[in-house]
N, C-alpha and C. Protein backbone atom coordinates (compact mmCIF):
# COMPACT_ATOMS: atom_id res chain seq x y z
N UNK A 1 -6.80 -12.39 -19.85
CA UNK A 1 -7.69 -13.48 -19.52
C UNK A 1 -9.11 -12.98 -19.68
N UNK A 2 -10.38 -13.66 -20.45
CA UNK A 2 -11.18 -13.47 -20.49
C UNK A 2 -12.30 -14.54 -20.23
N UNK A 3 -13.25 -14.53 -19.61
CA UNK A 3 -14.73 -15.36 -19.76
C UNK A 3 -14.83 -15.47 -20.48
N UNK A 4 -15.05 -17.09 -20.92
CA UNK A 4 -16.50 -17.20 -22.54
C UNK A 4 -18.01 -17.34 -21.40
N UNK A 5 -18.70 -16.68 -22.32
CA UNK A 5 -20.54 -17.46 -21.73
C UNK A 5 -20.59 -16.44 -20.62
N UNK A 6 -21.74 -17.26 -19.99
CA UNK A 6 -22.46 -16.05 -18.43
C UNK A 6 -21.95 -17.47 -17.78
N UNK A 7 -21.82 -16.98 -16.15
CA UNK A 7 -21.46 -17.34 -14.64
C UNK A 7 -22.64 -18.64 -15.12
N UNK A 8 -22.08 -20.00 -14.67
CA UNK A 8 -23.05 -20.79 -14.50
C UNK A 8 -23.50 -21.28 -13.13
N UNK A 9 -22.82 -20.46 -11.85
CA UNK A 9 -22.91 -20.14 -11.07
C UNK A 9 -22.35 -18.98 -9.91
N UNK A 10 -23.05 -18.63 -9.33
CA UNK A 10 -22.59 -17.32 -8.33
C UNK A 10 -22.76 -17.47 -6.95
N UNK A 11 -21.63 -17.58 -5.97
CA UNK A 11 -21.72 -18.04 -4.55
C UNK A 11 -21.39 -16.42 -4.41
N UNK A 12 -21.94 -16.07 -3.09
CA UNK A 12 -21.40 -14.76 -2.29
C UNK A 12 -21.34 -13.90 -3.98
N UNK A 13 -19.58 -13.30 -3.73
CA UNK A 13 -19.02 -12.50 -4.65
C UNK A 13 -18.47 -13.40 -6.06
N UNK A 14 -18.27 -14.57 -5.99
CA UNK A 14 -17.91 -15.24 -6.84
C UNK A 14 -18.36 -15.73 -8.14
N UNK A 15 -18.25 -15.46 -9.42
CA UNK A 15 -19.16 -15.92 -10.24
C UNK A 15 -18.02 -17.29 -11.06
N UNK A 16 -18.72 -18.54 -11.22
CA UNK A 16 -18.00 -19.52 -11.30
C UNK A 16 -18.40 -19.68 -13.01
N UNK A 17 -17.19 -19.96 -14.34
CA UNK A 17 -17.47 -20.09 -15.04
C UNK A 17 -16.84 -21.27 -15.54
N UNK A 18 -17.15 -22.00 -16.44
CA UNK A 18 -16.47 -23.18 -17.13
C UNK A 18 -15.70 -22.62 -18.53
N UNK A 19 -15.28 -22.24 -19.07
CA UNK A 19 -14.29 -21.58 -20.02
C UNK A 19 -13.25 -20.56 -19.98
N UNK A 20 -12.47 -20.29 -20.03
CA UNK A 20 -11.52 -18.96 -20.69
C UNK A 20 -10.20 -19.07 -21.26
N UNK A 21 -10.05 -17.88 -22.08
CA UNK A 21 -9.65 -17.42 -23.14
C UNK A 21 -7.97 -16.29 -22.55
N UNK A 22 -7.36 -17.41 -22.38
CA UNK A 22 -5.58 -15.97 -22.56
C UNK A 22 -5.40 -16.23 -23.50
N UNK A 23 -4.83 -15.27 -23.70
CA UNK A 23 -4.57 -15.44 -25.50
C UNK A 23 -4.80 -15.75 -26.48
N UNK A 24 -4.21 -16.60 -27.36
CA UNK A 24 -5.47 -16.95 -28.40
C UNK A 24 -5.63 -18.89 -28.08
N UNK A 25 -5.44 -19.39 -26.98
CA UNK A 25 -5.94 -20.28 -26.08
C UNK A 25 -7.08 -20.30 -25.60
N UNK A 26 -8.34 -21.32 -25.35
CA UNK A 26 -9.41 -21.81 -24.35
C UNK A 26 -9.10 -22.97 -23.69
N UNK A 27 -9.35 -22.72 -22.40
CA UNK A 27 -9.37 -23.86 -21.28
C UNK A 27 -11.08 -24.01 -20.42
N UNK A 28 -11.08 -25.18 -20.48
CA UNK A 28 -12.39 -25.29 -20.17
C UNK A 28 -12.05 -26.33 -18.22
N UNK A 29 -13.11 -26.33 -18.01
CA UNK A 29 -13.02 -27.21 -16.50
C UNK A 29 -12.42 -28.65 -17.33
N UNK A 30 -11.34 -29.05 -16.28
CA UNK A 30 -10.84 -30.77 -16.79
C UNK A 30 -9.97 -30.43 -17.58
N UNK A 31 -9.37 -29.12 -18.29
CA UNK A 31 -8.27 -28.74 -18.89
C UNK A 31 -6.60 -29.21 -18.09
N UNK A 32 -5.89 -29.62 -18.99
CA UNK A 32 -4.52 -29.74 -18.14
C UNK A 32 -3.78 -28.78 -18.30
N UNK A 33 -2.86 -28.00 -17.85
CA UNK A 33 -2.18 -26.71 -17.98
C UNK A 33 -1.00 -26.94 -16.91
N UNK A 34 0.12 -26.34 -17.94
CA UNK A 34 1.56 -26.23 -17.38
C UNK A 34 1.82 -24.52 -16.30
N UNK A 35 2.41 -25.57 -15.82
CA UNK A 35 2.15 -23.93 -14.60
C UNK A 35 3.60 -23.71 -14.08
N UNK A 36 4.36 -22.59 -14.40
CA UNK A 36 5.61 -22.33 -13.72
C UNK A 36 5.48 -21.76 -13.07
N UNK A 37 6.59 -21.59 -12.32
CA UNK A 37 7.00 -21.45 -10.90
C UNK A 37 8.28 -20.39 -10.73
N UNK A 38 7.85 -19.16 -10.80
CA UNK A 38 8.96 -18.12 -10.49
C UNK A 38 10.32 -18.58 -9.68
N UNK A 39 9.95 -19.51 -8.45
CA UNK A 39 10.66 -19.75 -7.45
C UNK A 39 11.60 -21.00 -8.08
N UNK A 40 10.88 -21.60 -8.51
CA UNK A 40 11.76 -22.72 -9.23
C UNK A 40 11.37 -22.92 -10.52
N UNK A 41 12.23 -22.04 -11.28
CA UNK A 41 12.04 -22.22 -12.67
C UNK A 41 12.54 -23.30 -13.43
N UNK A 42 13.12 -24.37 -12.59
CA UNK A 42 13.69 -25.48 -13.68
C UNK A 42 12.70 -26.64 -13.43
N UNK A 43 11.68 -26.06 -12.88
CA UNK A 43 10.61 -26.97 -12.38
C UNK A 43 9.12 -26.22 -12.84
N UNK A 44 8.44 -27.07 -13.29
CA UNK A 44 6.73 -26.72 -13.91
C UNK A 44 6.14 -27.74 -13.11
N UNK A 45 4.52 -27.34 -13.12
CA UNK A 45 3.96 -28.35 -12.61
C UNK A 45 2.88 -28.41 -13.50
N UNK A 46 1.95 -30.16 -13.79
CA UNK A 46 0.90 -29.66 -14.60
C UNK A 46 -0.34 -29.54 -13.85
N UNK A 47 -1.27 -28.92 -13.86
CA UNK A 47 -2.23 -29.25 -13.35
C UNK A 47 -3.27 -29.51 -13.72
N UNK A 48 -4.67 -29.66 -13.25
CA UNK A 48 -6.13 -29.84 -14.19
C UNK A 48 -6.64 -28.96 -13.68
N UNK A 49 -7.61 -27.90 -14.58
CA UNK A 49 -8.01 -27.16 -13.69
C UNK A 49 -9.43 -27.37 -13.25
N UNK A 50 -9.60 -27.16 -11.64
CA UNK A 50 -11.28 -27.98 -11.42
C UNK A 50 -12.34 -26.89 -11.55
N UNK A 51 -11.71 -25.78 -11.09
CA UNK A 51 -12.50 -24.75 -11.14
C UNK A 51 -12.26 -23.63 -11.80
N UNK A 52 -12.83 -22.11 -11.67
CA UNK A 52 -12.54 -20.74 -12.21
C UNK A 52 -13.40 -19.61 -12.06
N UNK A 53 -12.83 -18.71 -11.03
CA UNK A 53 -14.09 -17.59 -10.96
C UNK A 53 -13.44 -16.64 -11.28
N UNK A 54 -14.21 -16.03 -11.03
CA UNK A 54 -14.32 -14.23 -11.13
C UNK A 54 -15.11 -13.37 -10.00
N UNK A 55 -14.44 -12.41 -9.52
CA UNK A 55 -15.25 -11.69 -8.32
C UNK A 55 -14.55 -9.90 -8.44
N UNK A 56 -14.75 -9.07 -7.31
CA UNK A 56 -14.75 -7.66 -7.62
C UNK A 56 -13.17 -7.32 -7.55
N UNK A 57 -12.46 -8.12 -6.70
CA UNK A 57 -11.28 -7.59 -6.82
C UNK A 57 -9.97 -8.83 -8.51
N UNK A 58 -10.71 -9.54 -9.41
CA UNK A 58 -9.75 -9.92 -10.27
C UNK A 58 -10.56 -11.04 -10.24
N UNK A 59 -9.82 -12.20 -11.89
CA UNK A 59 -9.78 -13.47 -11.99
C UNK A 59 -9.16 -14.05 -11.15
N UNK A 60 -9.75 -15.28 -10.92
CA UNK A 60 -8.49 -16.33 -10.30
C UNK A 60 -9.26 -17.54 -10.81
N UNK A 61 -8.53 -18.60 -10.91
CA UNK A 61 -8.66 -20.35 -10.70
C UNK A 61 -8.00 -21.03 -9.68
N UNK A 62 -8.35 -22.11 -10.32
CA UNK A 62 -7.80 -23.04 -9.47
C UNK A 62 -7.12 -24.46 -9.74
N UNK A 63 -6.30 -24.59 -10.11
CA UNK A 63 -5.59 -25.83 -10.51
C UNK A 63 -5.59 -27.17 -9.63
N UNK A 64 -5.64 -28.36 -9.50
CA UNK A 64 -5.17 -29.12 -8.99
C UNK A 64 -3.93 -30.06 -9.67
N UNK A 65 -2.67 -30.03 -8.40
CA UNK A 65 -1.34 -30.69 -8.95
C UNK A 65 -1.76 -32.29 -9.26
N UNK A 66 -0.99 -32.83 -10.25
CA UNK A 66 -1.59 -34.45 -11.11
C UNK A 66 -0.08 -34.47 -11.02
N UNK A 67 0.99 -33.89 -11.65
CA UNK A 67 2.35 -34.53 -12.17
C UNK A 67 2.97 -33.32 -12.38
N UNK A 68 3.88 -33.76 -12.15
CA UNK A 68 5.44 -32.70 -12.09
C UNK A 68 6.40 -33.09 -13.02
N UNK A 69 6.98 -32.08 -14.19
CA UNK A 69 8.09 -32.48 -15.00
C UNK A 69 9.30 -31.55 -14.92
């Protein structure tokens, strides 16, 4: 997983960006993305994603659930 661009914002430790790059994929804020579920693999969920930071200990986002297939 990588950042495109600089932080278009930084709270505390958090630097909040609107793009990134797994693989040879970009997702931007308002992106929809399939998200599995170790626990229940015969189940995905999609989500949108609203947000996405970065801080000292790793990436993370944040999805919000819309629909389940």
């Amino acid at each position: 997983m990588k950042f495109i661009g600089e932080p278009v914002e930084t709270i505390k430790s958090k630097e909040y960006y609107t793009e990134v790059e797994i693989g040879d994929e970009r997702f931007t804020i308002g992106s929809y993305v399939e998200v599995a579920d170790e626990d229940r693999p015969d189940i995905n969920d999609i989500g949108r994603i609203e947000y996405m930071w970065k801080d000292g200990r790793g990436e993370i986002g944040r999805a919000s659930c819309r629909a389940r297939v």
